[in-house]
Each structure stands twice: as C-alpha cells, then as structure tokens.
PDB file of N, CA and C in Angstrom:
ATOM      1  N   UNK A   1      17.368   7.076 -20.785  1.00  0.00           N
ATOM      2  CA  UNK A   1      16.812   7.806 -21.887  1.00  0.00           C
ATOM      3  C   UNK A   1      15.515   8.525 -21.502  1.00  0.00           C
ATOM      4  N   UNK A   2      14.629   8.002 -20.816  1.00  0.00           N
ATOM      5  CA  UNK A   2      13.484   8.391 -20.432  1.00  0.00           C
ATOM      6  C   UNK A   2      13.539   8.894 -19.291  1.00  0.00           C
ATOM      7  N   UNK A   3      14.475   9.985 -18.731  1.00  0.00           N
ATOM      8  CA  UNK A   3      14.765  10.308 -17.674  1.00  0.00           C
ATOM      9  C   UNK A   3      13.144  10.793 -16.632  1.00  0.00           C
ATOM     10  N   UNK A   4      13.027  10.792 -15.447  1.00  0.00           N
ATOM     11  CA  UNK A   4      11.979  12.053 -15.163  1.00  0.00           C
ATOM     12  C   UNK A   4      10.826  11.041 -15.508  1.00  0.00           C
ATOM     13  N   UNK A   5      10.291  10.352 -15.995  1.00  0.00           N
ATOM     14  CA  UNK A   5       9.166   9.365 -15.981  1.00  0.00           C
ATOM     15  C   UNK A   5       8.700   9.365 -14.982  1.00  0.00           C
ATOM     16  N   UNK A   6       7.268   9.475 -14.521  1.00  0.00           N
ATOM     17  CA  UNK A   6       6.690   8.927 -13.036  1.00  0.00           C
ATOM     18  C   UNK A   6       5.445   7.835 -13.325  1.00  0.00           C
ATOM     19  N   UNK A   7       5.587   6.904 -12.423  1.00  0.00           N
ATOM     20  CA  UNK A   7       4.489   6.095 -12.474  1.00  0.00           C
ATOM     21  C   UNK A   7       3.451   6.525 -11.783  1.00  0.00           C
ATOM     22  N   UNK A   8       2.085   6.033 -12.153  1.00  0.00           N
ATOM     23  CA  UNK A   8       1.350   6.497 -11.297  1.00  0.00           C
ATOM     24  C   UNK A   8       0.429   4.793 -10.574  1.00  0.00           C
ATOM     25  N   UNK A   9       0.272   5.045  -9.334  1.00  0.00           N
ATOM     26  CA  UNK A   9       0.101   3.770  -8.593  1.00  0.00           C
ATOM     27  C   UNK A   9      -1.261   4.039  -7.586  1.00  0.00           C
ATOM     28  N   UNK A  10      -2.423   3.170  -8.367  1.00  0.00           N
ATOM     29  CA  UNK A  10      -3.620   3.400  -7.319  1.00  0.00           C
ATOM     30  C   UNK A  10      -3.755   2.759  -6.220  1.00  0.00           C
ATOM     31  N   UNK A  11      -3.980   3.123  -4.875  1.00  0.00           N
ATOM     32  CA  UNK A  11      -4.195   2.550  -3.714  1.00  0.00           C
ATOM     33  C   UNK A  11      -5.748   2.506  -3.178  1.00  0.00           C
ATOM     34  N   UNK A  12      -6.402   1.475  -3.438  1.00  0.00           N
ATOM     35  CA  UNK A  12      -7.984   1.195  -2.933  1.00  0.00           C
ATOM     36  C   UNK A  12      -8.367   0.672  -1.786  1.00  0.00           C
ATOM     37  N   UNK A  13      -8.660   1.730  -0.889  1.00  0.00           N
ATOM     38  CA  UNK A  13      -8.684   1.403   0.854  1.00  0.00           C
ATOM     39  C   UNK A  13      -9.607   0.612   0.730  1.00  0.00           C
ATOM     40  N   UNK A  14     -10.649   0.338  -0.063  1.00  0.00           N
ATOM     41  CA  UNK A  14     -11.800  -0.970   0.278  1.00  0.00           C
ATOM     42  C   UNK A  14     -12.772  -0.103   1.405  1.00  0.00           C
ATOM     43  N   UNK A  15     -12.298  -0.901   2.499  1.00  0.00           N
ATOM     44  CA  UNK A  15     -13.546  -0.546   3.636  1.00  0.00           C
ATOM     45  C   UNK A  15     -12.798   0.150   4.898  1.00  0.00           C
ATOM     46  N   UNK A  16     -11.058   0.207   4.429  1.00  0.00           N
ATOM     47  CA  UNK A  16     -10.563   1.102   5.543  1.00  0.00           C
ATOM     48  C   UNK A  16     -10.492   2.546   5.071  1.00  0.00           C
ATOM     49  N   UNK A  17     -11.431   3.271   4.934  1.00  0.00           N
ATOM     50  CA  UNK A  17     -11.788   4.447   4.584  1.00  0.00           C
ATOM     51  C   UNK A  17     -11.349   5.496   5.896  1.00  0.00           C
ATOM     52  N   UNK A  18     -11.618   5.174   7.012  1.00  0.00           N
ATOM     53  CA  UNK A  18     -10.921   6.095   8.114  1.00  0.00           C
ATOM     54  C   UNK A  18     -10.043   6.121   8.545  1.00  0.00           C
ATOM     55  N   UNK A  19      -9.218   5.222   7.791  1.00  0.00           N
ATOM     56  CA  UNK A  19      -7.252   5.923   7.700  1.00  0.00           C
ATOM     57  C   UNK A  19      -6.761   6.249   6.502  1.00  0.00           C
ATOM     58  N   UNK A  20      -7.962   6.666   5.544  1.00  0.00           N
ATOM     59  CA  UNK A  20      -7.392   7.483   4.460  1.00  0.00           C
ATOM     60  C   UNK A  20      -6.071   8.358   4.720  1.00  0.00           C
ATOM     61  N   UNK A  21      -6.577   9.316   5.358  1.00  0.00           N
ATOM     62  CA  UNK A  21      -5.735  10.454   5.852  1.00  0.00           C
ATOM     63  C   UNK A  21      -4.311   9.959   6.272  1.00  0.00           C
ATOM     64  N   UNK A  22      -4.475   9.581   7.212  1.00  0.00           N
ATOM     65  CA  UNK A  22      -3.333   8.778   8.069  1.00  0.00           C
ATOM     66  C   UNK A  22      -2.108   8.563   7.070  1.00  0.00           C
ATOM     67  N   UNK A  23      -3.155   6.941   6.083  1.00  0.00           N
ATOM     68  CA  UNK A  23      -2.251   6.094   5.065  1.00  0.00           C
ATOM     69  C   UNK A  23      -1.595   7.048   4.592  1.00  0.00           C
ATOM     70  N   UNK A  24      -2.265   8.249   3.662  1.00  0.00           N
ATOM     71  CA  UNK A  24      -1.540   9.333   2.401  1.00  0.00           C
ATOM     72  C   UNK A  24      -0.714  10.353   3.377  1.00  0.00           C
ATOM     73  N   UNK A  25      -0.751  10.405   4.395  1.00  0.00           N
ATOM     74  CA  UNK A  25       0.567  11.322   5.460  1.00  0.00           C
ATOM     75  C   UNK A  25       1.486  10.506   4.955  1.00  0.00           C
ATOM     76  N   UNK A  26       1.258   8.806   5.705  1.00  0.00           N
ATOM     77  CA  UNK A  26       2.557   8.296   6.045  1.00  0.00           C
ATOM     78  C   UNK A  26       3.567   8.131   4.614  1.00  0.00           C
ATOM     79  N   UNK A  27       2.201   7.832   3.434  1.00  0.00           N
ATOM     80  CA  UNK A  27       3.043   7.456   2.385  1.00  0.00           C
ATOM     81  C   UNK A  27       4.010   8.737   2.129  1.00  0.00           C
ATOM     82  N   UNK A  28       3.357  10.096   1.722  1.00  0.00           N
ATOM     83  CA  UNK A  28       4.033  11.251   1.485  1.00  0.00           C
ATOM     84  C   UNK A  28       5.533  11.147   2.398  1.00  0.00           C
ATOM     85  N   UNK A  29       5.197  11.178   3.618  1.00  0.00           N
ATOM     86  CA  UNK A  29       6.407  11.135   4.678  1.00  0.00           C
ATOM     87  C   UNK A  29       7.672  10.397   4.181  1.00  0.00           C
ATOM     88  N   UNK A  30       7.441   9.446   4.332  1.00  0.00           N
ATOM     89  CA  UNK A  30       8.156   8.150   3.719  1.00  0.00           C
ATOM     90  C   UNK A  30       8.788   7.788   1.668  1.00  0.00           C
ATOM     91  N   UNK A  31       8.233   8.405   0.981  1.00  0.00           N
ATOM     92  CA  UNK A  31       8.504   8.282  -0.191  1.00  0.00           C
ATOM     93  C   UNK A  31       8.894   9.846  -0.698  1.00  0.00           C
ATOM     94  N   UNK A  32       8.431  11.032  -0.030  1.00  0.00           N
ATOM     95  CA  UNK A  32       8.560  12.100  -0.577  1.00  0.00           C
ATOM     96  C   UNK A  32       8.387  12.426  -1.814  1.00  0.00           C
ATOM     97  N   UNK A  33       6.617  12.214  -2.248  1.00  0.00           N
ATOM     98  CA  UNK A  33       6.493  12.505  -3.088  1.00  0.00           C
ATOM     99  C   UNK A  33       4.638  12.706  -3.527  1.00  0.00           C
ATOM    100  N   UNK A  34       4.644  12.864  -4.543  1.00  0.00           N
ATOM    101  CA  UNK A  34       3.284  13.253  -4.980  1.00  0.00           C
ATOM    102  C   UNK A  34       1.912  12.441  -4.338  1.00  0.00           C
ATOM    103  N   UNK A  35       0.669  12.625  -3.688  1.00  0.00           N
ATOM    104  CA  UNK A  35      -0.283  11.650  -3.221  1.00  0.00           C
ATOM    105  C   UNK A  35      -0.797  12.375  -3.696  1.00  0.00           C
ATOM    106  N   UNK A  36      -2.284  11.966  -4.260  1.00  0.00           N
ATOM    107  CA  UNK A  36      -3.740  12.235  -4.474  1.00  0.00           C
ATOM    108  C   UNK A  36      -4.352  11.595  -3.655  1.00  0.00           C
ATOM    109  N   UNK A  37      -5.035  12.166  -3.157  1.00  0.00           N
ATOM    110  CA  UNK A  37      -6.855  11.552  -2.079  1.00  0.00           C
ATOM    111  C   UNK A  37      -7.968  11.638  -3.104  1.00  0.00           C
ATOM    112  N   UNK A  38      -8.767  10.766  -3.446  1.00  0.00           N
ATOM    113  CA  UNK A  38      -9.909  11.448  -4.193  1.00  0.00           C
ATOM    114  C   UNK A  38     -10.597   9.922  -3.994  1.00  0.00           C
ATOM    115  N   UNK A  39     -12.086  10.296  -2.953  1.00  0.00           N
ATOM    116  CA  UNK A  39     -12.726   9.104  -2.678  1.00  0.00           C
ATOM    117  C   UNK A  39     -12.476   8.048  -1.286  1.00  0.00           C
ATOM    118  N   UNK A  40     -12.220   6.933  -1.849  1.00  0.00           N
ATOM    119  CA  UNK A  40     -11.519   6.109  -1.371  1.00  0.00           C
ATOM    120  C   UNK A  40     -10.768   4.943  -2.101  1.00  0.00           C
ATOM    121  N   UNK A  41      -9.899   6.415  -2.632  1.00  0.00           N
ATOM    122  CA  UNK A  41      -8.738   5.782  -3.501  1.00  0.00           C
ATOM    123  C   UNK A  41      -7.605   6.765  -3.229  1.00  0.00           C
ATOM    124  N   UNK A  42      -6.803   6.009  -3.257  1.00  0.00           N
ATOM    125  CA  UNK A  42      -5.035   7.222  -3.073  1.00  0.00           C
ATOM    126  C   UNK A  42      -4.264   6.698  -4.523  1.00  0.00           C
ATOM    127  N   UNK A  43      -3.902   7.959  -4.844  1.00  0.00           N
ATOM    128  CA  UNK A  43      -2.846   7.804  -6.057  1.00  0.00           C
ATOM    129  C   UNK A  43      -1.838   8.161  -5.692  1.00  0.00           C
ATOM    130  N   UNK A  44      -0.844   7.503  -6.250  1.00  0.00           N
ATOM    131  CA  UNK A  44       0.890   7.658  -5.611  1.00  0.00           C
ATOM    132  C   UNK A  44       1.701   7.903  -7.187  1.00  0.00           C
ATOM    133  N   UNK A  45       2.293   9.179  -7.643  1.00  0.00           N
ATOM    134  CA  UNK A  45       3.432   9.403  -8.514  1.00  0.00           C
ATOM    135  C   UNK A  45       4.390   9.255  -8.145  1.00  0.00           C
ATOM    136  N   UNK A  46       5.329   8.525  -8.327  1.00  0.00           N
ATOM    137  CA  UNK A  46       7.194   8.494  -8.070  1.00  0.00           C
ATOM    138  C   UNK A  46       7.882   7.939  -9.168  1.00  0.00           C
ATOM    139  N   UNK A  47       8.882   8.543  -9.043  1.00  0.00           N
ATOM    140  CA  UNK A  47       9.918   7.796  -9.898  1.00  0.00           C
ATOM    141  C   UNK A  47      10.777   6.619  -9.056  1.00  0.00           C
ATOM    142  N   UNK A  48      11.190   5.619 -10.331  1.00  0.00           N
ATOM    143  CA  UNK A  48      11.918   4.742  -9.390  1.00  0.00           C
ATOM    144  C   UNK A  48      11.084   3.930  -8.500  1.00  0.00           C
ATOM    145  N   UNK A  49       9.959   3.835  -8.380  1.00  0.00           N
ATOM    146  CA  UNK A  49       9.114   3.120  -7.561  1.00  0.00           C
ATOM    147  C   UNK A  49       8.481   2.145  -8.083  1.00  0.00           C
ATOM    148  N   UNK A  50       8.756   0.807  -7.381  1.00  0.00           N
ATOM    149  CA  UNK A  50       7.767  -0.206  -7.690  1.00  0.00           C
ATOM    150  C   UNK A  50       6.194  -0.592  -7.629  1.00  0.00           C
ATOM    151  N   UNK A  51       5.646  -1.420  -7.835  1.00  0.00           N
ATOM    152  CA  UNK A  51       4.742  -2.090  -7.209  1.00  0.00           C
ATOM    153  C   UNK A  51       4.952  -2.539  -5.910  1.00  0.00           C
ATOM    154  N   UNK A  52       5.602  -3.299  -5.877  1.00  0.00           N
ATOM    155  CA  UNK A  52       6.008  -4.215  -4.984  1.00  0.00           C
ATOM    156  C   UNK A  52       6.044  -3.454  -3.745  1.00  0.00           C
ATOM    157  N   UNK A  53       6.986  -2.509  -3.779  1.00  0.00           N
ATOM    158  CA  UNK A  53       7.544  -1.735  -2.723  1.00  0.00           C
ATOM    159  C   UNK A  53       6.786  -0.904  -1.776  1.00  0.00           C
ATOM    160  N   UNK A  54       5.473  -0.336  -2.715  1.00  0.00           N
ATOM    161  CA  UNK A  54       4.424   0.547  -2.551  1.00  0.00           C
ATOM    162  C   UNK A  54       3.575  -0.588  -1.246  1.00  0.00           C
ATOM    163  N   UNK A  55       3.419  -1.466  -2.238  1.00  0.00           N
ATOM    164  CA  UNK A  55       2.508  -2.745  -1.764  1.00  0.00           C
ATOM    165  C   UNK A  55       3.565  -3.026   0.048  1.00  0.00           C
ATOM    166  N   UNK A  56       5.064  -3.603   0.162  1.00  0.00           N
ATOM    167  CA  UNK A  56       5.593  -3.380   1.235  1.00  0.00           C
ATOM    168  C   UNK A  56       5.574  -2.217   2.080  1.00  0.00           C
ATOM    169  N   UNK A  57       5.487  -0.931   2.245  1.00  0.00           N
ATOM    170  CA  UNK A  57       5.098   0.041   2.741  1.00  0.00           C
ATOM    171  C   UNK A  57       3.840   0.069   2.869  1.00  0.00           C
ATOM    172  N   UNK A  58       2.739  -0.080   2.257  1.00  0.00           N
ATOM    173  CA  UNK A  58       1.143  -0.200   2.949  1.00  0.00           C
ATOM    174  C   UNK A  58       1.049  -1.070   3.926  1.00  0.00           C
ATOM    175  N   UNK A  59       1.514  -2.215   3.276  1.00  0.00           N
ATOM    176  CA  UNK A  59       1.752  -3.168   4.663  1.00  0.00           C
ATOM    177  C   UNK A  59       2.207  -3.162   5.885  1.00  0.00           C
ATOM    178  N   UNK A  60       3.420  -2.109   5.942  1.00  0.00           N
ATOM    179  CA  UNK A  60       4.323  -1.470   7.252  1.00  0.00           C
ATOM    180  C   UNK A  60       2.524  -0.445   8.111  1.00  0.00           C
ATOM    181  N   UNK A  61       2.238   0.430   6.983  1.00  0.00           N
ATOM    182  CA  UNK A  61       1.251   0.646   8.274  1.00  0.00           C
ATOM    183  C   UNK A  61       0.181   0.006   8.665  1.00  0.00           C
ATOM    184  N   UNK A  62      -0.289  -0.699   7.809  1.00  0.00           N
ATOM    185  CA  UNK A  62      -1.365  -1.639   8.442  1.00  0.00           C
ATOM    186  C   UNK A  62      -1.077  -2.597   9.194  1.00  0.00           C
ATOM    187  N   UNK A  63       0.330  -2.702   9.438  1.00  0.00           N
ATOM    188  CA  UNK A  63       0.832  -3.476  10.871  1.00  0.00           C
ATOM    189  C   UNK A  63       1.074  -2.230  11.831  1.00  0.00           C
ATOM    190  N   UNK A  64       1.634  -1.344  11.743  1.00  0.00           N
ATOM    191  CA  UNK A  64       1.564  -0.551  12.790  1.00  0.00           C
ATOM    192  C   UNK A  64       0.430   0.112  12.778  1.00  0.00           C
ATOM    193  N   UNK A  65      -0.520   0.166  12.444  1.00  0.00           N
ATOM    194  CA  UNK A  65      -1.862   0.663  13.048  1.00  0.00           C
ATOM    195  C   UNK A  65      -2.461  -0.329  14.048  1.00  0.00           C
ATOM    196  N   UNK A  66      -1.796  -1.857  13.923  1.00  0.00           N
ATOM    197  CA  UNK A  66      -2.562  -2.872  14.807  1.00  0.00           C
ATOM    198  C   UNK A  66      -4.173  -3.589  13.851  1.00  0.00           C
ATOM    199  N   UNK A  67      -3.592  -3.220  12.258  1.00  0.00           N
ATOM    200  CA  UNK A  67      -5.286  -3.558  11.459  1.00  0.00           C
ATOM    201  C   UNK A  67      -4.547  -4.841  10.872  1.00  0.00           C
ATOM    202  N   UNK A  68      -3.362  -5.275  11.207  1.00  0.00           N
ATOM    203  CA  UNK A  68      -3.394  -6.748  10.854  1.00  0.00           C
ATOM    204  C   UNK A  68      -4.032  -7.896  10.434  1.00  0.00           C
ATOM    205  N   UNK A  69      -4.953  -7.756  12.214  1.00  0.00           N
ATOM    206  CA  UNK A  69      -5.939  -8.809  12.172  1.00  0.00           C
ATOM    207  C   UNK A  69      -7.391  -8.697  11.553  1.00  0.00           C
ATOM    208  N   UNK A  70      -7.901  -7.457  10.799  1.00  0.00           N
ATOM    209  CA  UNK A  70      -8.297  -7.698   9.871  1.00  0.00           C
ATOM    210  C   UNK A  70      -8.280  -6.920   8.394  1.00  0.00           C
ATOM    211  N   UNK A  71      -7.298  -6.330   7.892  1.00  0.00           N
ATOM    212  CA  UNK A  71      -7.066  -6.221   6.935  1.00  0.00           C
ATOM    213  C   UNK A  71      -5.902  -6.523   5.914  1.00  0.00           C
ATOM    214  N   UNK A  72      -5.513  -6.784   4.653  1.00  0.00           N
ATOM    215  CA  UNK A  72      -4.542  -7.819   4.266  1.00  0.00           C
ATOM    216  C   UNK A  72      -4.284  -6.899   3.242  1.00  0.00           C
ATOM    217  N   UNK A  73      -3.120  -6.788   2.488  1.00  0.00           N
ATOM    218  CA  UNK A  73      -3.097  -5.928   0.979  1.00  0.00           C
ATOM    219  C   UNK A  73      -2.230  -7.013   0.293  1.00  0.00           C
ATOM    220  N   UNK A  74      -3.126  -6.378  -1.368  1.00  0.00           N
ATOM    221  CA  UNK A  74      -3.023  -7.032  -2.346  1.00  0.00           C
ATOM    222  C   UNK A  74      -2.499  -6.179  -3.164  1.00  0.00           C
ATOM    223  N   UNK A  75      -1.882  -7.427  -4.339  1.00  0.00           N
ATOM    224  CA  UNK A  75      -0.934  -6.588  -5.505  1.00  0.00           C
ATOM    225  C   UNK A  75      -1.709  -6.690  -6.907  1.00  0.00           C
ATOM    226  N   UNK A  76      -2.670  -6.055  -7.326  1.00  0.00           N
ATOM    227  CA  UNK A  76      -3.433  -6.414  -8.239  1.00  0.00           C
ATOM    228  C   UNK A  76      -3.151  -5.245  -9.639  1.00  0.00           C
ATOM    229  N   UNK A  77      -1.885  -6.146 -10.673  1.00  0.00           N
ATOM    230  CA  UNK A  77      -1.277  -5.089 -11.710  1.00  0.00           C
ATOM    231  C   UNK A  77      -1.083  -3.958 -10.915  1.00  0.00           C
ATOM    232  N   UNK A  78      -1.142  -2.555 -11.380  1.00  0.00           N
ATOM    233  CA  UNK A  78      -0.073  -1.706 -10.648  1.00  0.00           C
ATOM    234  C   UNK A  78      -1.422  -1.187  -9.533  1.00  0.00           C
ATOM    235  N   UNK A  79      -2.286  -1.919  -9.145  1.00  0.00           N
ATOM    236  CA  UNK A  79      -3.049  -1.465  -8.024  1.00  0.00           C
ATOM    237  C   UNK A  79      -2.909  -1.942  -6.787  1.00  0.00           C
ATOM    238  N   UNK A  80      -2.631  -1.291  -5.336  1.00  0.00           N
ATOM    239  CA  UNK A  80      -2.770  -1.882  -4.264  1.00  0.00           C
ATOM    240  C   UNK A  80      -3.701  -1.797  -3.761  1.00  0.00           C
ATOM    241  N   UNK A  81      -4.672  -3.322  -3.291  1.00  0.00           N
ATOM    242  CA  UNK A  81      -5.667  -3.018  -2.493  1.00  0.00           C
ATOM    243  C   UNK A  81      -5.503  -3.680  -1.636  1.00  0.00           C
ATOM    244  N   UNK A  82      -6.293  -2.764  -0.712  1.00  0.00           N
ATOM    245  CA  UNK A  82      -6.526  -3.185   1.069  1.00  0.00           C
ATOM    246  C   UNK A  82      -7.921  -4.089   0.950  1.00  0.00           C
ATOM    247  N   UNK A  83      -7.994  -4.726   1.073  1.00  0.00           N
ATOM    248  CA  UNK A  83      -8.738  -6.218   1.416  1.00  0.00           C
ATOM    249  C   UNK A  83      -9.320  -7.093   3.386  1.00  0.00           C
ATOM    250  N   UNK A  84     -10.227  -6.785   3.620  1.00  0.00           N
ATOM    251  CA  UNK A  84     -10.962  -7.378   4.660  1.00  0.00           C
ATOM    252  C   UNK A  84     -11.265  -9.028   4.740  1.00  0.00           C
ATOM    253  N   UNK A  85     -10.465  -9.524   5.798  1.00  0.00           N
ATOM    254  CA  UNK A  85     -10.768 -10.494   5.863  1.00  0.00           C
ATOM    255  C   UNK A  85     -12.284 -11.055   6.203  1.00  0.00           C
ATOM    256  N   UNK A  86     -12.085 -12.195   5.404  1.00  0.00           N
ATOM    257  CA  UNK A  86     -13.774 -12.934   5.786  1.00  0.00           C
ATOM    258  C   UNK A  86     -14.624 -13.004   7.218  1.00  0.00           C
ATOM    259  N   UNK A  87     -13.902 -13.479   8.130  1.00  0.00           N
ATOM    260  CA  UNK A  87     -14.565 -13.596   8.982  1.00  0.00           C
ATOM    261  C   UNK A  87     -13.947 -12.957  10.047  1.00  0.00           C
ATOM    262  N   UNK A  88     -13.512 -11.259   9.763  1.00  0.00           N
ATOM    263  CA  UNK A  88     -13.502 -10.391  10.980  1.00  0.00           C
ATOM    264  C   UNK A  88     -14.609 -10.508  11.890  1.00  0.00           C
ATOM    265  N   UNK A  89     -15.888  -9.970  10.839  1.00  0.00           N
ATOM    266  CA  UNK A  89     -17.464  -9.699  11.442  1.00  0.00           C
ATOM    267  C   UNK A  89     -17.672 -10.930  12.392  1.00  0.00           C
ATOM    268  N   UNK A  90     -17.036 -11.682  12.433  1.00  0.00           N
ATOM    269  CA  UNK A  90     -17.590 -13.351  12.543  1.00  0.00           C
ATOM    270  C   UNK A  90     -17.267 -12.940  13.906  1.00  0.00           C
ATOM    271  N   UNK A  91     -15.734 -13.178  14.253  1.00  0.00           N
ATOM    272  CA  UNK A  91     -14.558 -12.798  15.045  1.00  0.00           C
ATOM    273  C   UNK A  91     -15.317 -12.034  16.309  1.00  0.00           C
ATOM    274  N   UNK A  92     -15.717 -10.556  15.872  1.00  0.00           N
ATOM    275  CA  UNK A  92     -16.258  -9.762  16.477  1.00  0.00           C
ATOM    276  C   UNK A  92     -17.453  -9.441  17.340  1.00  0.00           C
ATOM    277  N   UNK A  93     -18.150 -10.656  16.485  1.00  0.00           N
ATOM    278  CA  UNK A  93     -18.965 -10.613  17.389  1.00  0.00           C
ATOM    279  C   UNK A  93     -19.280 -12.300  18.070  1.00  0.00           C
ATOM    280  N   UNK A  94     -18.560 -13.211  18.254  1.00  0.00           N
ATOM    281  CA  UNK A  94     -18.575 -14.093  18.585  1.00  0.00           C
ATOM    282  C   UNK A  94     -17.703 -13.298  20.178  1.00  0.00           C
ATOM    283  N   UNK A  95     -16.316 -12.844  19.973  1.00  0.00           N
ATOM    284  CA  UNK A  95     -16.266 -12.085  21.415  1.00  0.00           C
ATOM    285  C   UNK A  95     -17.011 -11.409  22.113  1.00  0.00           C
ATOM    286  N   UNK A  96     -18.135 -10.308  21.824  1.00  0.00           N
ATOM    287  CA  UNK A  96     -19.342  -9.947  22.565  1.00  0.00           C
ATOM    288  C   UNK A  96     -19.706 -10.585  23.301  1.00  0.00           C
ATOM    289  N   UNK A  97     -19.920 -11.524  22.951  1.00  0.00           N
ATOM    290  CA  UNK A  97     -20.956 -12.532  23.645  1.00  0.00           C
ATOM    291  C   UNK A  97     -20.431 -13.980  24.892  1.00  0.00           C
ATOM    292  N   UNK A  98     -19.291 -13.557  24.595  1.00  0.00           N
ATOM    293  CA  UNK A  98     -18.000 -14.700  25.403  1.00  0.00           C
ATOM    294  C   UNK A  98     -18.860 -13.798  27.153  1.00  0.00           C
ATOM    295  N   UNK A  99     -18.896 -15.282  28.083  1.00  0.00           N
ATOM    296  CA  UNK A  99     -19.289 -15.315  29.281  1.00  0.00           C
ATOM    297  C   UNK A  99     -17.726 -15.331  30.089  1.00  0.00           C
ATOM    298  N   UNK A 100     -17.753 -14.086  30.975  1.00  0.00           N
ATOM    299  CA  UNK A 100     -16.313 -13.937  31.425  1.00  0.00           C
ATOM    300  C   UNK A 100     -16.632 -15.242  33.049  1.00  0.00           C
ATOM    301  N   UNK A 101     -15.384 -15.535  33.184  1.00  0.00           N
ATOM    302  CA  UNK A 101     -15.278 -16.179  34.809  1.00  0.00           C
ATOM    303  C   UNK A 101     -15.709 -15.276  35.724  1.00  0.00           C
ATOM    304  N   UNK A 102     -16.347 -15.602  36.999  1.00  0.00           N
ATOM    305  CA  UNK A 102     -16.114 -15.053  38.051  1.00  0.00           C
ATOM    306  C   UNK A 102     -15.151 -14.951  38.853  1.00  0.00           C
ATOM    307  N   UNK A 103     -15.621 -13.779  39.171  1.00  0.00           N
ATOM    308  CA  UNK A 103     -14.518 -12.986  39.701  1.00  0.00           C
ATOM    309  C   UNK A 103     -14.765 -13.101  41.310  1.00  0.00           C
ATOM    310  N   UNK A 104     -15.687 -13.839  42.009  1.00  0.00           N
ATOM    311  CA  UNK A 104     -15.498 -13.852  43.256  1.00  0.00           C
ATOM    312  C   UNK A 104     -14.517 -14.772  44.096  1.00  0.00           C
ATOM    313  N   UNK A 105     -14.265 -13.587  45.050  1.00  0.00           N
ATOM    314  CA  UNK A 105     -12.725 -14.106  46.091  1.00  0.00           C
ATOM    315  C   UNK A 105     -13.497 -15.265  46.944  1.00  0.00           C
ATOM    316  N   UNK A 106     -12.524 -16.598  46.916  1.00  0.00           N
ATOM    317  CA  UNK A 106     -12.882 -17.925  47.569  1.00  0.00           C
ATOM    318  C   UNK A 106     -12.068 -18.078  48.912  1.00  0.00           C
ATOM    319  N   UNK A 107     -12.702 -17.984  49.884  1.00  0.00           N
ATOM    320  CA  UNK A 107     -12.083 -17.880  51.336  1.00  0.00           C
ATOM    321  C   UNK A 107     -11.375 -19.184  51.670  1.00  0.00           C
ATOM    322  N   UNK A 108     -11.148 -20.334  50.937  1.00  0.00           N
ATOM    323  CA  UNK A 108     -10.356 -21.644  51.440  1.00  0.00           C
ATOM    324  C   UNK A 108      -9.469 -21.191  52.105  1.00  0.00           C
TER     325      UNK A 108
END
C-alpha cells in the first residue's frame, strides 16, 4: 500500500571522521542509493532496507579497512554508530615503548 516509502538511516562516524568519504562511496556502491555527508554524520535513504543490514555492511568495511581493532558499530534505534574502543590509546602507546631484542649475529 505504501509503495515508494524510504527510510532514512543516520550513520555517526564518532572519531572515524577520515573515512567519511571512503564509508559513503562504499555504502552508495553497494546499496545504490541516496547518501548524505553533512559533518560527521552520513544519512542513508533506501527502500527495503533495514537497520540491521545497514549496521552489517558498516561492519564489512570497518573490517576491510583493517579498523577492527579499534573501532566497533552499534545499533542504536535506527542509528548506526561507530564506537572506539576503550583502551586503543592504551594499546598504542604501550607498543611505542616495547624494547625490541637484539639483533646481534652470535658467532658459536
């Protein structure tokens, strides 16, 4: 009855703000359909589209970008947000500071 309906679905990069661009390519690519950029927020119109699904596809690139290990998405009512784990910062810089082995050749 309500043919032609579109939802509209906000996406809140949080603190991954420099794959704005990227994210709203891949989504367009992949769903063929309406994105807004404005900020650091993406809006997604489609018909036929879930939450859920939106939320599974953000997730596809934030594993193929390799931001796994520190970013996570959430399903919050019809909003997806990208979410930073706690102790990336921690993570990051506790490796800095890691004392590597030596590297000198032992003549035995």
């Amino acid at each position: 009855m309500f043919r032609g309906t579109k939802k509209k679905f906000e996406v809140d990069l949080g603190e991954m703000r420099d794959e704005r661009d990227l994210l709203s390519d891949f989504v367009k690519s992949k769903l063929k359909t309406d994105v807004a950029v404005s900020g650091n927020k993406i809006s997604v119109h489609s018909e036929g589209l879930s939450a859920e699904d939106l939320k599974t596809l953000i997730s596809k690139f934030v594993y193929r970008r390799n931001l796994n290990n520190k970013y996570w998405v959430a399903l919050e009512d019809d909003t997806i947000k990208i979410k930073k784990f706690e102790g990336s910062k921690k993570n990051e810089k506790s490796k800095k500071n890691v004392t590597r082995p030596s590297t000198i050749k032992h003549g035995w």
